[in-house]
Structure formats: structure tokens, C-alpha cells
Protein backbone atom coordinates (compact mmCIF):
# COMPACT_ATOMS: atom_id res chain seq x y z
CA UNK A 1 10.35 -22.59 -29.93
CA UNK A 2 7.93 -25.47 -28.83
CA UNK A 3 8.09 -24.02 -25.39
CA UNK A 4 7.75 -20.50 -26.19
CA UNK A 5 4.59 -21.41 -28.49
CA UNK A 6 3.43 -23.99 -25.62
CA UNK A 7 4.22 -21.57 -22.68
CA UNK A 8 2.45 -18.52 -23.37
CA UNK A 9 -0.46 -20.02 -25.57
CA UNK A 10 -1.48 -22.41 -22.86
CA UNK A 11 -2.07 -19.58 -20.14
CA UNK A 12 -3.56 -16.95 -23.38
CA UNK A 13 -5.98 -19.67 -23.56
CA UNK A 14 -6.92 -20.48 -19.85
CA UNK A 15 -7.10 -16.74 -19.52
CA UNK A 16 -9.20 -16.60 -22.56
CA UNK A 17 -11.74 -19.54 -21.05
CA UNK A 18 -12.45 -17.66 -17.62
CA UNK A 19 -9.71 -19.00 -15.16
CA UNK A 20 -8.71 -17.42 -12.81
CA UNK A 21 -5.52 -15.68 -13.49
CA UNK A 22 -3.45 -17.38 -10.37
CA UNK A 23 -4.75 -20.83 -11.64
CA UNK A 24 -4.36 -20.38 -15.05
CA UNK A 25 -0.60 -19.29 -14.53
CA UNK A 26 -0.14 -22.36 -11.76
CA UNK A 27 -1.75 -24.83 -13.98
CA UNK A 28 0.82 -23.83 -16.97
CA UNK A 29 3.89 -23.77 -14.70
CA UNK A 30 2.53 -27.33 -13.83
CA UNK A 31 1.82 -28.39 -17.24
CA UNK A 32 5.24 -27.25 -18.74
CA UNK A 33 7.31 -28.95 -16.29
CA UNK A 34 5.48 -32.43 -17.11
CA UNK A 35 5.91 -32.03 -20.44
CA UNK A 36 9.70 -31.00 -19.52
CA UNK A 37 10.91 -33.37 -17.01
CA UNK A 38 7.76 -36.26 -16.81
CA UNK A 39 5.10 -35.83 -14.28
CA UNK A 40 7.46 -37.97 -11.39
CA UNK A 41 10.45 -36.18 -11.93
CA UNK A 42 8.79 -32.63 -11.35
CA UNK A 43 11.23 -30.56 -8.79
CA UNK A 44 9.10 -29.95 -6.03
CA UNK A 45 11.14 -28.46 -3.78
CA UNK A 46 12.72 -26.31 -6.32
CA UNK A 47 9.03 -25.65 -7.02
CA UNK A 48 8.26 -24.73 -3.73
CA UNK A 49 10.80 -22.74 -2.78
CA UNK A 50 10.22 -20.05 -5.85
CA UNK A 51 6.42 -19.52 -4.68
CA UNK A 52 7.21 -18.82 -1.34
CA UNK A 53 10.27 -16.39 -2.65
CA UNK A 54 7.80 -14.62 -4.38
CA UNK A 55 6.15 -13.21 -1.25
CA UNK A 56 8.46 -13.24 1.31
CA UNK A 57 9.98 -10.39 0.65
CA UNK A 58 9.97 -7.29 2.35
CA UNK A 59 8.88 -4.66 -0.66
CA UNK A 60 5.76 -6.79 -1.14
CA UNK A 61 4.70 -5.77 2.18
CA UNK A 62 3.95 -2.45 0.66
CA UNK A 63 1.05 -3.54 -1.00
CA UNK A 64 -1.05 -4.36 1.83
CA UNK A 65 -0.19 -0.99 3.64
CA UNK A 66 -0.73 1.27 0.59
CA UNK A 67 -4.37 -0.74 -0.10
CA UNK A 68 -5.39 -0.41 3.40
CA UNK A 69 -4.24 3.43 3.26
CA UNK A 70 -6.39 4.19 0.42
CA UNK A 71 -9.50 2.08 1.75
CA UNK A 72 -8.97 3.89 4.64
CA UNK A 73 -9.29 7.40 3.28
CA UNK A 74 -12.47 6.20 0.71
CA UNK A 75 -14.28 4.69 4.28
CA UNK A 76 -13.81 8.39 5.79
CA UNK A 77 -14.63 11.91 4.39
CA UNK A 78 -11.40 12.59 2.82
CA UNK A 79 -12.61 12.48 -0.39
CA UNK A 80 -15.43 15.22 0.22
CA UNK A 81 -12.15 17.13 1.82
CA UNK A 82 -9.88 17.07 -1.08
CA UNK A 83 -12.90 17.85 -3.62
CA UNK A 84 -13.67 21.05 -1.86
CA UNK A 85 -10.18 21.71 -1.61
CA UNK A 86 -9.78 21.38 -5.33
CA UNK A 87 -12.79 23.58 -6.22
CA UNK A 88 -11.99 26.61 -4.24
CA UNK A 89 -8.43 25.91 -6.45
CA UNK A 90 -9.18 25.74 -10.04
CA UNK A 91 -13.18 25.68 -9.54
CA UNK A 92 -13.43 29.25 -12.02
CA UNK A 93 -11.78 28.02 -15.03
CA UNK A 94 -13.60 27.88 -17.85
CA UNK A 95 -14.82 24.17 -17.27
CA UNK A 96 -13.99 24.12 -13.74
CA UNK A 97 -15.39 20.72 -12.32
CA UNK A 98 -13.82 19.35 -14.99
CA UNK A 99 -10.32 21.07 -13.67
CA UNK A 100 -11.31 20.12 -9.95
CA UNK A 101 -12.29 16.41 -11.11
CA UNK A 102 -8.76 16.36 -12.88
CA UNK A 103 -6.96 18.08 -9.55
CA UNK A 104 -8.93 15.96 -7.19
CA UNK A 105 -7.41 12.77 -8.44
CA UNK A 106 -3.90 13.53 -8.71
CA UNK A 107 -4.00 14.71 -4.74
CA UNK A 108 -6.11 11.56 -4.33
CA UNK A 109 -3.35 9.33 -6.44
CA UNK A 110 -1.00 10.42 -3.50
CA UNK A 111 -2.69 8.22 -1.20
CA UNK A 112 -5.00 5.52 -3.04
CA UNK A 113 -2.12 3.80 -5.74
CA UNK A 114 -4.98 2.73 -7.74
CA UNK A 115 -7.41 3.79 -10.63
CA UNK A 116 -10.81 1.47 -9.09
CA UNK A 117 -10.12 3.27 -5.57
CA UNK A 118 -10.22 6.38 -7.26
CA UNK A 119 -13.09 5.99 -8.96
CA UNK A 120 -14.87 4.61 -6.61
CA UNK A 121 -13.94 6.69 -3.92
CA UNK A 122 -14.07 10.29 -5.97
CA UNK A 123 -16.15 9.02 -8.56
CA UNK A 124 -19.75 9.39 -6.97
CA UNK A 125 -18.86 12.36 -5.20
CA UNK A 126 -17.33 14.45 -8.91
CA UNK A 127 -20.05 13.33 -10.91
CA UNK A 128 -23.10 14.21 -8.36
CA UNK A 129 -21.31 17.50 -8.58
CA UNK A 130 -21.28 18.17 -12.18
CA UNK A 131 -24.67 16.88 -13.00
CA UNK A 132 -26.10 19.42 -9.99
CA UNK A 133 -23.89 22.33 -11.75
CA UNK A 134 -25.35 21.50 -15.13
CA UNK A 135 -23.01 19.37 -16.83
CA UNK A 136 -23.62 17.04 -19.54
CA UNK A 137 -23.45 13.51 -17.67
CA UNK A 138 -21.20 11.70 -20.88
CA UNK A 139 -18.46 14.91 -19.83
CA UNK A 140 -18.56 14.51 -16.24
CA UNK A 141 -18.43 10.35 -16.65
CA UNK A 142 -15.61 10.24 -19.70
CA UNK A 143 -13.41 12.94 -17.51
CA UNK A 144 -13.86 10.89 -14.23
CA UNK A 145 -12.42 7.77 -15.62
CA UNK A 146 -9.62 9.29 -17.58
CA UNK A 147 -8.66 10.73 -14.38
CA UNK A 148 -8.33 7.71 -12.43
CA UNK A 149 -5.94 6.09 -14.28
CA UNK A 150 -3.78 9.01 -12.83
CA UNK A 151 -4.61 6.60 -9.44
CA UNK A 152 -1.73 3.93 -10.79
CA UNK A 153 0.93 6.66 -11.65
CA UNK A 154 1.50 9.19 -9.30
CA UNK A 155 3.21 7.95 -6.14
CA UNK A 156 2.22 5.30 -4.21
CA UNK A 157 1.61 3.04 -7.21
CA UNK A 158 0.88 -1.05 -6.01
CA UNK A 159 1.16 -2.00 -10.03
CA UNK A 160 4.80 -0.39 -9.61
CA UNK A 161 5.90 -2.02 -6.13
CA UNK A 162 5.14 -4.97 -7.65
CA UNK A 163 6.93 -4.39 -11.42
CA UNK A 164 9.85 -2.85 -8.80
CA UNK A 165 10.23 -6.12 -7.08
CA UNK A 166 9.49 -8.40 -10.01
CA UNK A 167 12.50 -6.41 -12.18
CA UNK A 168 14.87 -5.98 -9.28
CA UNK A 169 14.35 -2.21 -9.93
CA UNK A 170 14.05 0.46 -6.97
CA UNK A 171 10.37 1.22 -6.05
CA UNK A 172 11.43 4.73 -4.82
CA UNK A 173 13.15 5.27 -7.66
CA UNK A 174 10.05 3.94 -9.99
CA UNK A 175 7.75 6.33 -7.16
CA UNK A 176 9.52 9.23 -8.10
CA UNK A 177 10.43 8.53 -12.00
CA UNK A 178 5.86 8.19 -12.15
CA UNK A 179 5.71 11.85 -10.62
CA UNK A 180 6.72 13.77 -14.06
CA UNK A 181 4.54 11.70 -16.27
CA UNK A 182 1.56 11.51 -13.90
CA UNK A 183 1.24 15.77 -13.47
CA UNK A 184 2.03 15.63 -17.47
CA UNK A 185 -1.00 13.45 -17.97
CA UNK A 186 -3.29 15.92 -15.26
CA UNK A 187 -2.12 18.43 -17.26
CA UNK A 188 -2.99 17.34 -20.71
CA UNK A 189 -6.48 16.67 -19.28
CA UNK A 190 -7.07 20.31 -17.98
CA UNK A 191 -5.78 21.46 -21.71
CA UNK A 192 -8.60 18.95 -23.34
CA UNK A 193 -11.24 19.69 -20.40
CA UNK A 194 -10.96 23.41 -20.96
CA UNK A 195 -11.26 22.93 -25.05
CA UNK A 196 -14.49 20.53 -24.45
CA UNK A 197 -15.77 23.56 -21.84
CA UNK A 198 -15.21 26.36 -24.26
CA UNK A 199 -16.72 24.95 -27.19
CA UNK A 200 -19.80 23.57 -25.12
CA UNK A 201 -19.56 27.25 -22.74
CA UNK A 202 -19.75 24.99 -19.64
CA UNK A 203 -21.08 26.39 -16.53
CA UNK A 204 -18.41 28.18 -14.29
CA UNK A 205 -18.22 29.18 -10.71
CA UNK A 206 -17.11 32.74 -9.61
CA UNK A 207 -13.88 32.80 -8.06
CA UNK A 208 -13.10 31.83 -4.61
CA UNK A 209 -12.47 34.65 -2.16
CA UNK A 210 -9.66 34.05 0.19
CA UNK A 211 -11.69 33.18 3.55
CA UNK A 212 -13.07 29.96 1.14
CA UNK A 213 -9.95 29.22 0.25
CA UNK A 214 -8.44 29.35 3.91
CA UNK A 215 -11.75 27.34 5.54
CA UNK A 216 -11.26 24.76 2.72
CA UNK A 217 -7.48 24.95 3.44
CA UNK A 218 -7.78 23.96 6.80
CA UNK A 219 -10.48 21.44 6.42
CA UNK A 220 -8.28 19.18 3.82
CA UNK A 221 -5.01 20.22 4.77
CA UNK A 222 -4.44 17.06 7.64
CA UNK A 223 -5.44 15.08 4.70
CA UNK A 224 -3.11 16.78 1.94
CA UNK A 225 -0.16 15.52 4.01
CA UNK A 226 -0.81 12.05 3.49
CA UNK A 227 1.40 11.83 -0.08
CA UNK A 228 3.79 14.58 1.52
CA UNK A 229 4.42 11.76 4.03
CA UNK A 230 4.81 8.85 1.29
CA UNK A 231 6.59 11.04 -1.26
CA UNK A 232 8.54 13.19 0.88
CA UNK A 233 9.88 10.25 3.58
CA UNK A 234 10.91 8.04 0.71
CA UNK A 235 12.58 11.35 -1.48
CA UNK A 236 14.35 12.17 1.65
CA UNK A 237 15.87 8.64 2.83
CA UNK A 238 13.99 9.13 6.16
CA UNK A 239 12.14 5.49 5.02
CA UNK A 240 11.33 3.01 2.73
CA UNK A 241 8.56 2.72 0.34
CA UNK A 242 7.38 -0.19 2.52
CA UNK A 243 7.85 1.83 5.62
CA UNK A 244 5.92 4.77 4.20
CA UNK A 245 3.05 2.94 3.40
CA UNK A 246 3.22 1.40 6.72
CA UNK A 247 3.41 5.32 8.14
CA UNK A 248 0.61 6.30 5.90
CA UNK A 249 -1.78 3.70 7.08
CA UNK A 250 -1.31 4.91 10.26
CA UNK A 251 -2.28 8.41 9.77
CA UNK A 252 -4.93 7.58 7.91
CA UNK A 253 -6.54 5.53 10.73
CA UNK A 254 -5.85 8.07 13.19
CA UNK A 255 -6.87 11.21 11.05
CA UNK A 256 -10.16 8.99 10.22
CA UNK A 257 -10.76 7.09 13.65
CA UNK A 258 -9.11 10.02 15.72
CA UNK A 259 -9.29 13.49 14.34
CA UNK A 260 -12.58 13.45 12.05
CA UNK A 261 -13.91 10.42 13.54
CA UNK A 262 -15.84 9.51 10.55
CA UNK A 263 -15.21 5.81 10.29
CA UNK A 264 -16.19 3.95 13.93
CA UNK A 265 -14.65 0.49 14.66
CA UNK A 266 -16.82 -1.50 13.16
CA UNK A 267 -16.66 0.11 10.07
CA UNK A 268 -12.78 -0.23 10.57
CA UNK A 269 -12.48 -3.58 10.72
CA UNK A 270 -14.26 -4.04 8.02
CA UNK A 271 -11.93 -2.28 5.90
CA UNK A 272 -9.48 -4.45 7.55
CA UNK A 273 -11.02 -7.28 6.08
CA UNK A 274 -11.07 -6.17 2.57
CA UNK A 275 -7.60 -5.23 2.54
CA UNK A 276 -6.62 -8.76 3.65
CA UNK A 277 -8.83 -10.53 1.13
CA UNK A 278 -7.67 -8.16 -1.70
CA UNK A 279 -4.11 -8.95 0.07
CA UNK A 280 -4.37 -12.81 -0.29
CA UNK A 281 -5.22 -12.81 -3.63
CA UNK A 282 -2.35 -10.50 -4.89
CA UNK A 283 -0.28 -12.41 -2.95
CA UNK A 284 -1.36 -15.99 -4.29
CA UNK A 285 -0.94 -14.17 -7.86
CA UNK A 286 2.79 -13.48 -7.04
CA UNK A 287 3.39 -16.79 -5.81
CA UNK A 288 2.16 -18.48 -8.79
CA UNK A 289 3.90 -15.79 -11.18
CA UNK A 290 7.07 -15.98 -9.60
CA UNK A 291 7.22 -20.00 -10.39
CA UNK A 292 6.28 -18.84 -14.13
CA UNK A 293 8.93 -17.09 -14.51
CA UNK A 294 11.58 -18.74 -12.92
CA UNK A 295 10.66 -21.36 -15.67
CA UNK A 296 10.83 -18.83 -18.10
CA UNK A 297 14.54 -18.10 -17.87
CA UNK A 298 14.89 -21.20 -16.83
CA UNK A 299 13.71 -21.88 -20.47
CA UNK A 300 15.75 -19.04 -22.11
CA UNK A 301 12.28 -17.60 -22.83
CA UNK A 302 12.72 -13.55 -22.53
CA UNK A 303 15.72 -14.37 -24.67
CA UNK A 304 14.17 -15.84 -27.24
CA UNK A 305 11.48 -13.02 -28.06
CA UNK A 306 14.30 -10.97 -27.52
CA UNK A 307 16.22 -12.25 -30.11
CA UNK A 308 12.75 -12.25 -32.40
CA UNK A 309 12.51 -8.66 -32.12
CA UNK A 310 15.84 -7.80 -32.77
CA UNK A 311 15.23 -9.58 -36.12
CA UNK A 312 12.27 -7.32 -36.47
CA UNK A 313 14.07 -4.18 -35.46
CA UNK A 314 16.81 -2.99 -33.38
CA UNK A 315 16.20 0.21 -32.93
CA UNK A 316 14.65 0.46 -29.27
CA UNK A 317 11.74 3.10 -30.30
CA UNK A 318 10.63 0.61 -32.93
CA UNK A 319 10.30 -2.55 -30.29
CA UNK A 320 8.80 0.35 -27.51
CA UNK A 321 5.60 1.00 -30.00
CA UNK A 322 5.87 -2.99 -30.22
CA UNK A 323 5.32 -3.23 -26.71
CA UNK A 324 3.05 -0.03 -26.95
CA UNK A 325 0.38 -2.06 -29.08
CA UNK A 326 0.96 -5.05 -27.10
CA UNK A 327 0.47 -3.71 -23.79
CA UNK A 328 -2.71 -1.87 -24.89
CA UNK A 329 -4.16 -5.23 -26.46
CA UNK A 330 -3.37 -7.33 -22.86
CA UNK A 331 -4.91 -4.36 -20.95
CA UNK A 332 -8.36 -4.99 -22.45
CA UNK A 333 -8.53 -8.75 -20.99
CA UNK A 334 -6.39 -8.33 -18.04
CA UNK A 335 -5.87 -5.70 -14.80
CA UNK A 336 -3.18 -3.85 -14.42
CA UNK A 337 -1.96 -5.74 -11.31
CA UNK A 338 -2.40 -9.31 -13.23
CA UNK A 339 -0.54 -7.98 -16.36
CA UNK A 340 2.27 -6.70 -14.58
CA UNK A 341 2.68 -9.86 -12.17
CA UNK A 342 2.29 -12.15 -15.70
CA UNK A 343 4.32 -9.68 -17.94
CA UNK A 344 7.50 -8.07 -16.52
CA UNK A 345 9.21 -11.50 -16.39
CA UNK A 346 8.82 -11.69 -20.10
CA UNK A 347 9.90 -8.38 -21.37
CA UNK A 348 11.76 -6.47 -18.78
CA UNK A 349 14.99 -8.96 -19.41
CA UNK A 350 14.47 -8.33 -23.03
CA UNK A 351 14.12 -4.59 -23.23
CA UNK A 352 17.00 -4.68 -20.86
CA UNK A 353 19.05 -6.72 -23.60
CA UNK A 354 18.06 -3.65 -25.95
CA UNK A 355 19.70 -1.20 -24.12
CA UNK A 356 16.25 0.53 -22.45
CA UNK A 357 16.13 1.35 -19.10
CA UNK A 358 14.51 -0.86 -17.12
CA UNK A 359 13.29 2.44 -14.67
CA UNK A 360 11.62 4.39 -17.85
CA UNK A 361 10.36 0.89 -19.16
CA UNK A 362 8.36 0.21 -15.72
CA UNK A 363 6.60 3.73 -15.97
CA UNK A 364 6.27 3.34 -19.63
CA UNK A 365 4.21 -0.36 -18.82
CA UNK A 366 2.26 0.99 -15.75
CA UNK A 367 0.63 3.86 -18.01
CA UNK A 368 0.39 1.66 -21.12
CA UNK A 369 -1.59 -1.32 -19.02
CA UNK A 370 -3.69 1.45 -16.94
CA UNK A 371 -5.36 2.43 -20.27
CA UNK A 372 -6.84 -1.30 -19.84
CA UNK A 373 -9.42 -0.29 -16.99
CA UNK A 374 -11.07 2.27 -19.23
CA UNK A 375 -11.07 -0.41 -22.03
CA UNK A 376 -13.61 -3.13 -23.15
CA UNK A 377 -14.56 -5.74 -22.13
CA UNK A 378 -12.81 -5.96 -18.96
CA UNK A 379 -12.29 -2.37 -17.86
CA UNK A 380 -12.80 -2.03 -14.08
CA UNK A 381 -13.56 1.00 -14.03
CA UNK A 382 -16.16 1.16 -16.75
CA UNK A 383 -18.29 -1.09 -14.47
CA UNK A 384 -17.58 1.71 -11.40
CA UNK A 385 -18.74 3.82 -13.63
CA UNK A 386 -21.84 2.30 -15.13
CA UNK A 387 -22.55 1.52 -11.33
CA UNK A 388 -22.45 5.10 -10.34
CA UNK A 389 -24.43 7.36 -13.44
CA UNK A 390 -26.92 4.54 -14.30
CA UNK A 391 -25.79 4.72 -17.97
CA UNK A 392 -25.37 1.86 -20.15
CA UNK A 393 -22.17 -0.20 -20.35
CA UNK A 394 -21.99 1.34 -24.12
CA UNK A 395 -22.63 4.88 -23.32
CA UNK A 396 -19.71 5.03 -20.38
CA UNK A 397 -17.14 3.93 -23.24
CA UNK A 398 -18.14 6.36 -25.71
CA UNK A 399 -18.18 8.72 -23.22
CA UNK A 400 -14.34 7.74 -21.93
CA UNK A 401 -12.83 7.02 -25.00
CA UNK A 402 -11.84 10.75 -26.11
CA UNK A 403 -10.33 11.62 -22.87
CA UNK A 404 -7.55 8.61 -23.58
CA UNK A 405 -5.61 10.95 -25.74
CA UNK A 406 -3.98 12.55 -23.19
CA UNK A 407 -2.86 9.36 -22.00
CA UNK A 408 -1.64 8.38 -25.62
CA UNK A 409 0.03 11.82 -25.34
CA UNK A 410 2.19 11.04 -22.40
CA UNK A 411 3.10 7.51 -23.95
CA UNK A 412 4.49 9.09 -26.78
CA UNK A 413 6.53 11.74 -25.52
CA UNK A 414 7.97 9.37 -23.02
CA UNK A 415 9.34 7.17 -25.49
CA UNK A 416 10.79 10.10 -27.78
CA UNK A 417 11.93 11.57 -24.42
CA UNK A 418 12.58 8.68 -21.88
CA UNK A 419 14.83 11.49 -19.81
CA UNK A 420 11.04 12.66 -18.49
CA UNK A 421 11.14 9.40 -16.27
CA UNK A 422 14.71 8.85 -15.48
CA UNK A 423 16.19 12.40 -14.89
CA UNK A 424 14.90 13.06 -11.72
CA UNK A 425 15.51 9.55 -9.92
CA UNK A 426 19.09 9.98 -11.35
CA UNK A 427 19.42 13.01 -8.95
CA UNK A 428 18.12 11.58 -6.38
CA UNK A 429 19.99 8.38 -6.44
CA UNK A 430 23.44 10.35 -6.85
């Protein structure tokens, strides 16, 4: 119990003082195994071989090529492609930005795997386009960033790769498990949007006639194929997650370089150098992490709160709203990514001692953390927001916090119906 109590409370508190979060989780790794073993007896080797197993592996090299992919497609004028594609779709329902803000993302989760690239990248672009139609600027800013955290769920996710690897769980079967729950929480958002629009009689486009449709057809549809390529070559065996992400960064440079020519090479290789800092420091993360949590069951840890919860309750949806009010309280201090890397060595082994799935559980703690960027006081993509409308850091969460029930939504029915997750990767896995 010392070590539980010593274990997690040490990092809670270097989180909690501003360390970074790869420090923070090497300095604790550090300090438990001087308190364990005595600062000369400390198994370096041991020690050095589990951060350098955490990121030489081959489905961590996913990561990189699904980043560069999305920066990639936010550096060219896909984004403008996929909004117009999205308004000739659903732009004349009754609160029809609202719809094509909604739409736009989950095409746009297909290829960024994150809910900061989506909001950045379709953020500026939706809510120009609702203010100039005449919407109310809290609507078209709350909608945005409930959107986004589609980003993290629909295929390619980088919070999943990582939970994937970290669990020993397949990533293309986590990729495809996401799909169901991330059109369920679009979905839910186009029934809330189109309340909020009748009640408020929102403006609304006429109809697009079929020439519009075509011309905006054929101006997104090179880019459209972009998660038919990562979905579709993983679904059908042709490749791995890691290769698809490899295959989609290609396309994207040559559909962006090549076929639009929107980004020149200058502009390229600066988006090369983003993706390898943002790279390094995932990387460094996992490094760190990994040595945690080798400790961890080296510690009998996981079992431990296992065995605590089980005295609390053993029925599994009892410990998953646990987890559910857990997960939502880490979320407001820590990324998605961070929580994930810090997390899944903790609970997966113990939910997996419960008898829950450890496919539905990754899904389940993907959505539940991604609630975290529209969260204070660290919610990425509040500041994206508040960088974009102008509008105080206040006025952004007010204006966001409505459009989280939907997400709530999808938690819920998920854990009363974990078969929305785990059907469909059971087919394909047969």
C-alpha cells in the first residue's frame, strides 16, 4: 500500500507543480526504485532496456505518419475542400453550418487523428463561415469544439495506437471498434444542432442543385479518399495501421505538393519539422511511461486497485462509471495523449481482471479523456478556440459546455451496450 500511495501521489503532485509530464513520470520511476532497492543498487540496465522497448516498436511508428498526414492536409487547402463538400451535403437543414461543421469533422477525423488538428485546421475556416451567415458566435464556437473531439475517435486515432500498443490490443481492431461510436457521437450533434437551430430559427441555405454538388464533388473528392485509404487498407488486410499511415502521408504530400500544389517546399519542410518535434516528445513520453509501468506490475500495482474496487463493487458497470468520473477528472489537467501513455498501464490489467474487454475499454477511455480538451483549465482546444473568435477564455467554455452531452450520450450507451464497439471488429477478426 506504501507504494501504491507513494507511486501515484508523487507523479499527481509533480504534475500538479508544472513538470513536465515525461519528467515528472521519469523522476518517480527514479524515486521509487531508490526507495525500493537503495540508490546503488538501482537496475540500470533493466532500466534501460524498458525505455528503449517502449519505442522501438513498429506500431509506434504510426504516430509520426498519421501526425505528419494531418499537418499535411491543415498546410494545404483540404480543409476549404471538405467544408464545401459538406455544405452542398447537409448545408439546407434547418441549422445547416451547424450540420456541415458537424460533417466536416468526421471526414476530417479520417485523416487528422486528433481534436487540436481539427480545430485548428477546420476551426477558423467553420466559424468565419457562420458568423458571415449570421450565426450567433457562442453557437458556431461551442459546436466547433464539440466536434473536434470527433478528431480522436474516428479512424486514424494516435491516442488509440498508442493505448493499442501500451495494452497489447490490435490498433485495427481499436480503428474500426472507434468507427460506430464516433458517427454515433456526429450524429447526436446534428440531433442537438438542429434543436438549438429551430428554437433560435437559424439562418438556412437553399438547397444545392446537382451541378454544385458535382463541382464540389470533384473538387474534394482526391481528398475524401484519404480515410478510404487508412480505413479501407487496414479493414481489408491489404496493410497495417502503421503502413496506412505511412500510405496516407504519401498521398497527402503528393495531392498537396503535386496535384493542388498549395503547399511549396519550403512550406513542406516545415511541416516536416513540426511533426518531428511533436514526434520526439511523444516518443520521450513513451519511453519514460513504459519504465513506469514496468514498475508498476513489477509492484503488483494494477492488482492492487483492482482488488480495491472489487471490494467496492464487482459488477463491471459499477467500476466503468468509476473509471467514467475518473477519466473525466484526469482529462481536465492532462491531454489525451499524456493520460493514455500514464493511464492504460494502471487500469487496462485491472478492468481486464473484471472481465471487460480490453477493445471496448480502449474506445470507452479515448472518448472519456477527449472530453478533457474542451475542459478547464487545461483544455487545448479552448485556447484554439479563444485564439480564433477573440472571445474570452470564460465565454468559449460556456459556450462548449452544452454541446458535451452528446458526448456523455455515447459514454453511456457504450457501457450499457459495449457490443456497439466490439461487434464489428469481431467480424472482421473472424
Amino acid at each position: 500500500m506504501f507504494f501504491l500511495v507513494f507511486f501515484i501521489g508523487l507523479l499527481l503532485v509533480l504534475f500538479a507543480i508544472g513538470l513536465p509530464v515525461a519528467i515528472s513520470i521519469g523522476f518517480t520511476s527514479l524515486s521509487v526504485m531508490v526507495v525500493q532497492s537503495g540508490i546503488r543498487d538501482i537496475p540500470y540496465g533493466l532500466t534501460a532496456i524498458n525505455m528503449m522497448y517502449g519505442v522501438n516498436n513498429f506500431p509506434i511508428l504510426a504516430v509520426p505518419f498519421f501526425v505528419l498526414a494531418a499537418n499535411i492536409m491543415n498546410a494545404g487547402g483540404v480543409t476549404n475542400r471538405i467544408f464545401g463538400f459538406a455544405n452542398c451535403l447537409v448545408g439546407h437543414v434547418r441549422g445547416g453550418l451547424g450540420h456541415v461543421n458537424v460533417l466536416a469533422s468526421m471526414i476530417f477525423a479520417g485523416m487528422s487523428g486528433t481534436a487540436v488538428a481539427d480545430a485548428a485546421g477546420l476551426g477558423t475556416l467553420e466559424i468565419r463561415a457562420m458568423r458571415d451567415a449570421g450565426y450567433d458566435l457562442g453557437f458556431s464556437t461551442g459546436i466547433t469544439g464539440a466536434s473536434s473531439v470527433i478528431g480522436p475517435i474516428i479512424p486514424p486515432s494516435v491516442a488509440m495506437i498508442i493505448y493499442g500498443w501500451l495494452a497489447d490490443v490490435s490498433v485495427g481492431g481499436l480503428f474500426i471498434a472507434a468507427i460506430v461510436p464516433g458517427v454515433m457521437m456526429g450524429l447526436f450533434m446534428m440531433v442537438m444542432v438542429y434543436i438549438y437551430a429551430v428554437k433560435r430559427k437559424t439562418p438556412q441555405r437553399p438547397r444545392a442543385n446537382l451541378r454544385e454538388i458535382l463541382t464540389s464533388s470533384r473538387d474534394a473528392i482526391l481528398s475524401l479518399f484519404t480515410p478510404i485509404i487508412i480505413v479501407g487498407g487496414i479493414w481489408s488486410g491489404v496493410f497495417t495501421p502503421t503502413e496506412s499511415g505511412a500510405v496516407a502521408s504519401l498521398y497527402a504530400i503528393i495531392l498537396v505538393s503535386v496535384i493542388y500544389r498549395d503547399v511549396s517546399p519550403r512550406k513542406l519542410l516545415e511541416v516536416f519539422y513540426t511533426t518531428i518535434e511533436f514526434t520526439a516528445i511523444i516518443l520521450f513520453i513513451i519511453s519514460c511511461a513504459m519504465l513506469y509501468a514496468w514498475l508498476m506490475v513489477r509492484l503488483r500495482i494494477p492488482f492492487v486497485l483492482a482488488e480495491g474496487l472489487v471490494g467496492i463493487s464487482s459488477n463491471p458497470l459499477i467500476v466503468l462509471f468509476i473509471i467514467t468520473g475518473f477519466l473525466l477528472i484526469v482529462g481536465c489537467f492532462m491531454s489525451v495523449l499524456e493520460s493514455v501513455i500514464v493511464f492504460t498501464p494502471i487500469l487496462t490489467p485491472m478492468v481486464t481482471q473484471l472481465g471487460i474487454d480490453p477493445l471496448f475499454f480502449g474506445v470507452f477511455m479515448v472518448i472519456t479523456l477527449s472530453i478533457g480538451v474542451l475542459t478547464p483549465p487545461f483544455g487545448n482546444v479552448i485556447y484554439v478556440l479563444v485564439r480564433i473568435t477573440g472571445l474570452p477564455f470564460e465565454q468559449v467554455v460556456k459556450s462548449i459546455l452544452p454541446f458535451i452531452l452528446p458526448i456523455f450520450a455515447v459514454i453511456v450507451l457504450i457501457i450499457f451496450f459495449p457490443s456497439l464497439t466490439t461487434y464489428i471488429p469481431g467480424v472482421w477478426m473472424r
